[in-house]
PDB file of N, CA and C in Angstrom:
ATOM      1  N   UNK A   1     -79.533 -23.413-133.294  1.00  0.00           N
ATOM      2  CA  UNK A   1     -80.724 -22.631-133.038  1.00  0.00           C
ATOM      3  C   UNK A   1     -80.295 -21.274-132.469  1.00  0.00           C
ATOM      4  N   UNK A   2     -80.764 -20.231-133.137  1.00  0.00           N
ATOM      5  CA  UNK A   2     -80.499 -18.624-132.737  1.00  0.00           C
ATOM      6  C   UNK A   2     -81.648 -18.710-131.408  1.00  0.00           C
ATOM      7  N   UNK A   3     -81.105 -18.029-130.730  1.00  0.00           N
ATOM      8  CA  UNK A   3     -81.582 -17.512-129.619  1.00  0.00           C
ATOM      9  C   UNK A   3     -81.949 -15.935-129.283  1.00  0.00           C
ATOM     10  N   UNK A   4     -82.355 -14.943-129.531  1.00  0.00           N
ATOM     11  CA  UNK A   4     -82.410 -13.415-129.025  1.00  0.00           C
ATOM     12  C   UNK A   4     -82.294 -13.265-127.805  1.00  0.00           C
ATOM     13  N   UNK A   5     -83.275 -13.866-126.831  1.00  0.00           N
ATOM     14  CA  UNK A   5     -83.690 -13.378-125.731  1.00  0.00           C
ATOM     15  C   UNK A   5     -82.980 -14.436-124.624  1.00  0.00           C
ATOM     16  N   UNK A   6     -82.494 -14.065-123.224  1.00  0.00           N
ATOM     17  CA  UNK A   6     -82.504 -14.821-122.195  1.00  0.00           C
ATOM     18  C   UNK A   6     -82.923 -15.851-120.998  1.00  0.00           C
ATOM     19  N   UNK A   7     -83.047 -16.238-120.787  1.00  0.00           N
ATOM     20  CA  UNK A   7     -84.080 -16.836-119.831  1.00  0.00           C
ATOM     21  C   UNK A   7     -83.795 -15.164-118.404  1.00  0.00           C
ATOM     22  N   UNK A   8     -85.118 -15.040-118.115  1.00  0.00           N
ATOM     23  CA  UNK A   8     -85.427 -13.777-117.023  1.00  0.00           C
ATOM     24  C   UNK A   8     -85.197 -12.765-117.482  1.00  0.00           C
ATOM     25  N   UNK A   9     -85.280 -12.383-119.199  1.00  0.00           N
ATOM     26  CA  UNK A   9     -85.052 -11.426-119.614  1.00  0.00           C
ATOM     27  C   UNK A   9     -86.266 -10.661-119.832  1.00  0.00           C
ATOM     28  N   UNK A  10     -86.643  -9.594-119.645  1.00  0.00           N
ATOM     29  CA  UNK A  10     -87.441  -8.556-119.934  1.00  0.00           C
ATOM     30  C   UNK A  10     -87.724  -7.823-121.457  1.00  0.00           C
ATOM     31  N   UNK A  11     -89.288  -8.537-122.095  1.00  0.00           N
ATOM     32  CA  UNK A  11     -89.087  -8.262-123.533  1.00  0.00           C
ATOM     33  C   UNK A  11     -90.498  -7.499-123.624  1.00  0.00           C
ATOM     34  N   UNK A  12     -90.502  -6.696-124.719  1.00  0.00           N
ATOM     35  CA  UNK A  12     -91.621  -6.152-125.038  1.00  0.00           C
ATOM     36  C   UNK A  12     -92.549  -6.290-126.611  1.00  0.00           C
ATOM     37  N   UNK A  13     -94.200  -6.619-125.937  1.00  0.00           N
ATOM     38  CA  UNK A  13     -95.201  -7.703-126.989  1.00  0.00           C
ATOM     39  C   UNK A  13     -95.108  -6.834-128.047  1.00  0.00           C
ATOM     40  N   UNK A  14     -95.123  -6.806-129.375  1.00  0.00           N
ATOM     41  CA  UNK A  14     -95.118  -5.721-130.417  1.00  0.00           C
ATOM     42  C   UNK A  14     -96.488  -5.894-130.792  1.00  0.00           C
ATOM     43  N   UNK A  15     -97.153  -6.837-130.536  1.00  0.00           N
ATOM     44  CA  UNK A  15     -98.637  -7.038-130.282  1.00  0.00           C
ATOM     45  C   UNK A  15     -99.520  -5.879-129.547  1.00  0.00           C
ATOM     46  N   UNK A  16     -99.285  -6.249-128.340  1.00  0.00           N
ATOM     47  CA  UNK A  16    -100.125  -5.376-127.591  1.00  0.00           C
ATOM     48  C   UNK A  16     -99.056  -4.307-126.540  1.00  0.00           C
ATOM     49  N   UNK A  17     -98.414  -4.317-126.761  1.00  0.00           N
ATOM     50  CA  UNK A  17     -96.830  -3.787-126.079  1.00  0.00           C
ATOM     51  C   UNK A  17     -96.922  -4.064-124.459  1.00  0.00           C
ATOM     52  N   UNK A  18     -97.237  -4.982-124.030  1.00  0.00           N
ATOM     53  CA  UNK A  18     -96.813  -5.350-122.547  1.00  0.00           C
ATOM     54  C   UNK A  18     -95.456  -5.989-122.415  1.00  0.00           C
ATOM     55  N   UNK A  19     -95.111  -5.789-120.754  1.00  0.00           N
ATOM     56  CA  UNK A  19     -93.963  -5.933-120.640  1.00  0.00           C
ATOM     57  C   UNK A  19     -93.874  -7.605-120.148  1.00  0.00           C
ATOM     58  N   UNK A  20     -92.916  -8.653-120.991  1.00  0.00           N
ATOM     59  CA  UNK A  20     -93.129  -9.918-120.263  1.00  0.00           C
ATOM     60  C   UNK A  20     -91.500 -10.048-119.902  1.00  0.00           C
ATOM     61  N   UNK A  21     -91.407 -11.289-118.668  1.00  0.00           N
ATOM     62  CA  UNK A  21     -90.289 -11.829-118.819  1.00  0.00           C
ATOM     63  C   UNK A  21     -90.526 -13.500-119.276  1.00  0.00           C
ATOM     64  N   UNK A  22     -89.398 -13.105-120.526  1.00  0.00           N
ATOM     65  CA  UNK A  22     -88.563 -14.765-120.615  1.00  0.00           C
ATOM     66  C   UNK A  22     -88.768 -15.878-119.560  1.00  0.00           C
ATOM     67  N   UNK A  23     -89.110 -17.329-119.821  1.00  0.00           N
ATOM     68  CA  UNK A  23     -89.426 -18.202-119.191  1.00  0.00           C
ATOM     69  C   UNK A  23     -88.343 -19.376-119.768  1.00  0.00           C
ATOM     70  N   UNK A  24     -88.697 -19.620-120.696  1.00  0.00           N
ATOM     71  CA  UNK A  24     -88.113 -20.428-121.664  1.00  0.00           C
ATOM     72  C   UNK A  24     -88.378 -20.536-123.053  1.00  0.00           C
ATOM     73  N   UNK A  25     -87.704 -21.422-123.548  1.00  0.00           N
ATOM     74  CA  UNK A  25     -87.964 -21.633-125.051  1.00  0.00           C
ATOM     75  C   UNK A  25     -88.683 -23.267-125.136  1.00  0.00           C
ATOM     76  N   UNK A  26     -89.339 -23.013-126.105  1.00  0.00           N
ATOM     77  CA  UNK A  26     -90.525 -24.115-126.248  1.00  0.00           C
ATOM     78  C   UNK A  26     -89.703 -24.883-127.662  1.00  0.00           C
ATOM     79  N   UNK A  27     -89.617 -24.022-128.387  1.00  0.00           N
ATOM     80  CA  UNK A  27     -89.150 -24.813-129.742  1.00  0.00           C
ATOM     81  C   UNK A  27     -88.419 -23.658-130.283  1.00  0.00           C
ATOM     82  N   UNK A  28     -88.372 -23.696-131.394  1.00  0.00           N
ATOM     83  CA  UNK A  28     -87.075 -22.790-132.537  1.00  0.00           C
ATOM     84  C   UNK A  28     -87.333 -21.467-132.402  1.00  0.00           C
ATOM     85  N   UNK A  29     -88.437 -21.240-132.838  1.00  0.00           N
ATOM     86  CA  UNK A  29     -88.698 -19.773-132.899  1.00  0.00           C
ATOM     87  C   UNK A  29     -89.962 -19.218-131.696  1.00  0.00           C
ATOM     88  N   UNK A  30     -90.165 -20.420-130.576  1.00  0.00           N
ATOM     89  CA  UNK A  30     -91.433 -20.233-129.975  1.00  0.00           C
ATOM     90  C   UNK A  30     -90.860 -20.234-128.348  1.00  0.00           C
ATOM     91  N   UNK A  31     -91.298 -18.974-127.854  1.00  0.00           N
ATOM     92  CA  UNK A  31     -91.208 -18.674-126.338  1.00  0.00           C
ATOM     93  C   UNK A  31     -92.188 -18.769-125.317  1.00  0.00           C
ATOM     94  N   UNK A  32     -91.761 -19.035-124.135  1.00  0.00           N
ATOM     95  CA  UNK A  32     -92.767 -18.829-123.313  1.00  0.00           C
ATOM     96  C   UNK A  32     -92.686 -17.873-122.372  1.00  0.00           C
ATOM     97  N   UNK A  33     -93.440 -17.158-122.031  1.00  0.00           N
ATOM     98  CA  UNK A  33     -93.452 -15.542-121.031  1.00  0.00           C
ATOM     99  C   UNK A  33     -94.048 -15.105-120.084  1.00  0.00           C
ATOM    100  N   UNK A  34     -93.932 -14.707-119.584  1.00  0.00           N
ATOM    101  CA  UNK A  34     -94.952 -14.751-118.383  1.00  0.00           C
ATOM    102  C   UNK A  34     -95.094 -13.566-118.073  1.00  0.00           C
ATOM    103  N   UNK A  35     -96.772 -12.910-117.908  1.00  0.00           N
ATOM    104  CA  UNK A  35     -97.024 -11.311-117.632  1.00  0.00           C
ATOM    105  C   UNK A  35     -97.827 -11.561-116.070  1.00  0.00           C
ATOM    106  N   UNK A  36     -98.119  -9.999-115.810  1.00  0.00           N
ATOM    107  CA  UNK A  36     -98.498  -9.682-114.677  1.00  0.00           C
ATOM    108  C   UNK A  36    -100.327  -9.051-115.401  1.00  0.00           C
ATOM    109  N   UNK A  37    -100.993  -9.702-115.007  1.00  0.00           N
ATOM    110  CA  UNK A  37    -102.280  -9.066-115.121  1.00  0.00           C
ATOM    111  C   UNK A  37    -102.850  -7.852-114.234  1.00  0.00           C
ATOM    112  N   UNK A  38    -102.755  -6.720-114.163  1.00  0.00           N
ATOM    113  CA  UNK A  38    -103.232  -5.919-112.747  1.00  0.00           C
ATOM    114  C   UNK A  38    -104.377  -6.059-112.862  1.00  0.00           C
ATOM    115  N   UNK A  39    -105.600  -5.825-113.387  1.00  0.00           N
ATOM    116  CA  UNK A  39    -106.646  -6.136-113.309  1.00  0.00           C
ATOM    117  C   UNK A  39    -107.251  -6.930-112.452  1.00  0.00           C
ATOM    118  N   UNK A  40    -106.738  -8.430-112.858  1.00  0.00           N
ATOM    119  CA  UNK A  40    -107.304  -9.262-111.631  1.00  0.00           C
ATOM    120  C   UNK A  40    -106.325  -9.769-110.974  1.00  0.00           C
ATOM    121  N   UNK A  41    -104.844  -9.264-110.878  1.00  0.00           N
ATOM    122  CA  UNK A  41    -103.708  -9.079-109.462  1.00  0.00           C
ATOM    123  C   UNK A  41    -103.421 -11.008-110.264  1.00  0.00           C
ATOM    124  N   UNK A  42    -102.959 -11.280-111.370  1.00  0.00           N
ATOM    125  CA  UNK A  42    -102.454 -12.955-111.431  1.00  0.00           C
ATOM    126  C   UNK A  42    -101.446 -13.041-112.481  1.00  0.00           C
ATOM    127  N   UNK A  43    -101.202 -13.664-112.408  1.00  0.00           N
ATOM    128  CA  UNK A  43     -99.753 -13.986-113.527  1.00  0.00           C
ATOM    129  C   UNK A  43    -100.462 -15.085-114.358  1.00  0.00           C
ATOM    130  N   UNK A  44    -100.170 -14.726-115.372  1.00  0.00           N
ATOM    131  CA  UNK A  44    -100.281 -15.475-116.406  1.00  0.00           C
ATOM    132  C   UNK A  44     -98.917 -15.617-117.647  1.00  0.00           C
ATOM    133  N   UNK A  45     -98.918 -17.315-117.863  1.00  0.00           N
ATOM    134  CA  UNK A  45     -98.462 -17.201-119.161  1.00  0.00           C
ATOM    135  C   UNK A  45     -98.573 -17.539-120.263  1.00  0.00           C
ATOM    136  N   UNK A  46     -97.615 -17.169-121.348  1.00  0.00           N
ATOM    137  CA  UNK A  46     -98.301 -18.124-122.846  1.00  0.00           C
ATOM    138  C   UNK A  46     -97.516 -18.281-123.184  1.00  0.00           C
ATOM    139  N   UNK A  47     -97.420 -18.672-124.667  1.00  0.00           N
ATOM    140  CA  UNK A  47     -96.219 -18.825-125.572  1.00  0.00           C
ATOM    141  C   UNK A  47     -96.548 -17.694-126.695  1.00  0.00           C
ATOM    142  N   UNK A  48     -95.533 -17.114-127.128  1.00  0.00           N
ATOM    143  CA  UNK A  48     -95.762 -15.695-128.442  1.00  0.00           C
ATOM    144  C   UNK A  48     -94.123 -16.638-129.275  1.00  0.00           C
ATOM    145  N   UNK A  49     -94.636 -16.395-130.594  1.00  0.00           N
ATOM    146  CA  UNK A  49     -93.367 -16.536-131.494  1.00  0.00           C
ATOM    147  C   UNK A  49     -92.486 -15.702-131.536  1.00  0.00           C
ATOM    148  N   UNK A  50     -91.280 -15.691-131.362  1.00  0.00           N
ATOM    149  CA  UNK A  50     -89.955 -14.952-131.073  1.00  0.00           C
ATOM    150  C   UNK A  50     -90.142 -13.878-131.899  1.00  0.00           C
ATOM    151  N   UNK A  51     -90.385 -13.883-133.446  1.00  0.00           N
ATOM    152  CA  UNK A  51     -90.659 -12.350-134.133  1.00  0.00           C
ATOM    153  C   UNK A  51     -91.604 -11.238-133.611  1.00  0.00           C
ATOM    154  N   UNK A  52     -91.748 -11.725-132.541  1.00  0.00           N
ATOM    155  CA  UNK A  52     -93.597 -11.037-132.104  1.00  0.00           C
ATOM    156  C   UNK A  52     -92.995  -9.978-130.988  1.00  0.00           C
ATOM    157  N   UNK A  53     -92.095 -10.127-130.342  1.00  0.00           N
ATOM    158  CA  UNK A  53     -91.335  -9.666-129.448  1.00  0.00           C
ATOM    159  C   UNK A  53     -89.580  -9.109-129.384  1.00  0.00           C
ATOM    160  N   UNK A  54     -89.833  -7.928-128.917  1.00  0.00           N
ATOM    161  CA  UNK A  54     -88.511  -6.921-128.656  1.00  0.00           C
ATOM    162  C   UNK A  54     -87.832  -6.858-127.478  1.00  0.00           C
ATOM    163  N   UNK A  55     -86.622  -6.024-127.283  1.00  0.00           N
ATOM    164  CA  UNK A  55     -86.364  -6.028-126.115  1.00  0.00           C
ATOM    165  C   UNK A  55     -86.935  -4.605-125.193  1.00  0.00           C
ATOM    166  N   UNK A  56     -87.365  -4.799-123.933  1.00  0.00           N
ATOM    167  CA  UNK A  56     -88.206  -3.635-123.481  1.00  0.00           C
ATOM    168  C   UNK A  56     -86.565  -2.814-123.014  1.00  0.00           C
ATOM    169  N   UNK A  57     -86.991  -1.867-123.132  1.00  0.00           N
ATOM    170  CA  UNK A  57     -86.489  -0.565-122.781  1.00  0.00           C
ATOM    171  C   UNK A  57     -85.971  -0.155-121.230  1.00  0.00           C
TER     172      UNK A  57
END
């Protein structure tokens, strides 16, 4: 299984371009990430498919 990203690595959504960090890997091509909401000050996370995401800058 290819891997891109790190666990605590800093990637960016090509979706909506927010900045997440790496959590883990769920399955082959499927991550889990975790963002910062400012709006309502909470962390949230999800899972995005590995093509969906870059490395942030």
């Amino acid at each position: 299984m290819r891997r891109l990203f790190k666990k605590g690595e800093r990637v960016r959504s090509k979706i909506d371009g927010r900045v997440m960090e790496v959590l883990k890997y769920i399955k082959q091509n499927v991550v889990e990430v975790m963002t910062f909401d400012i709006e309502s000050k909470e962390v949230r996370k999800k899972q995005v498919k590995e093509d969906k995401l870059s490395r942030a800058a």
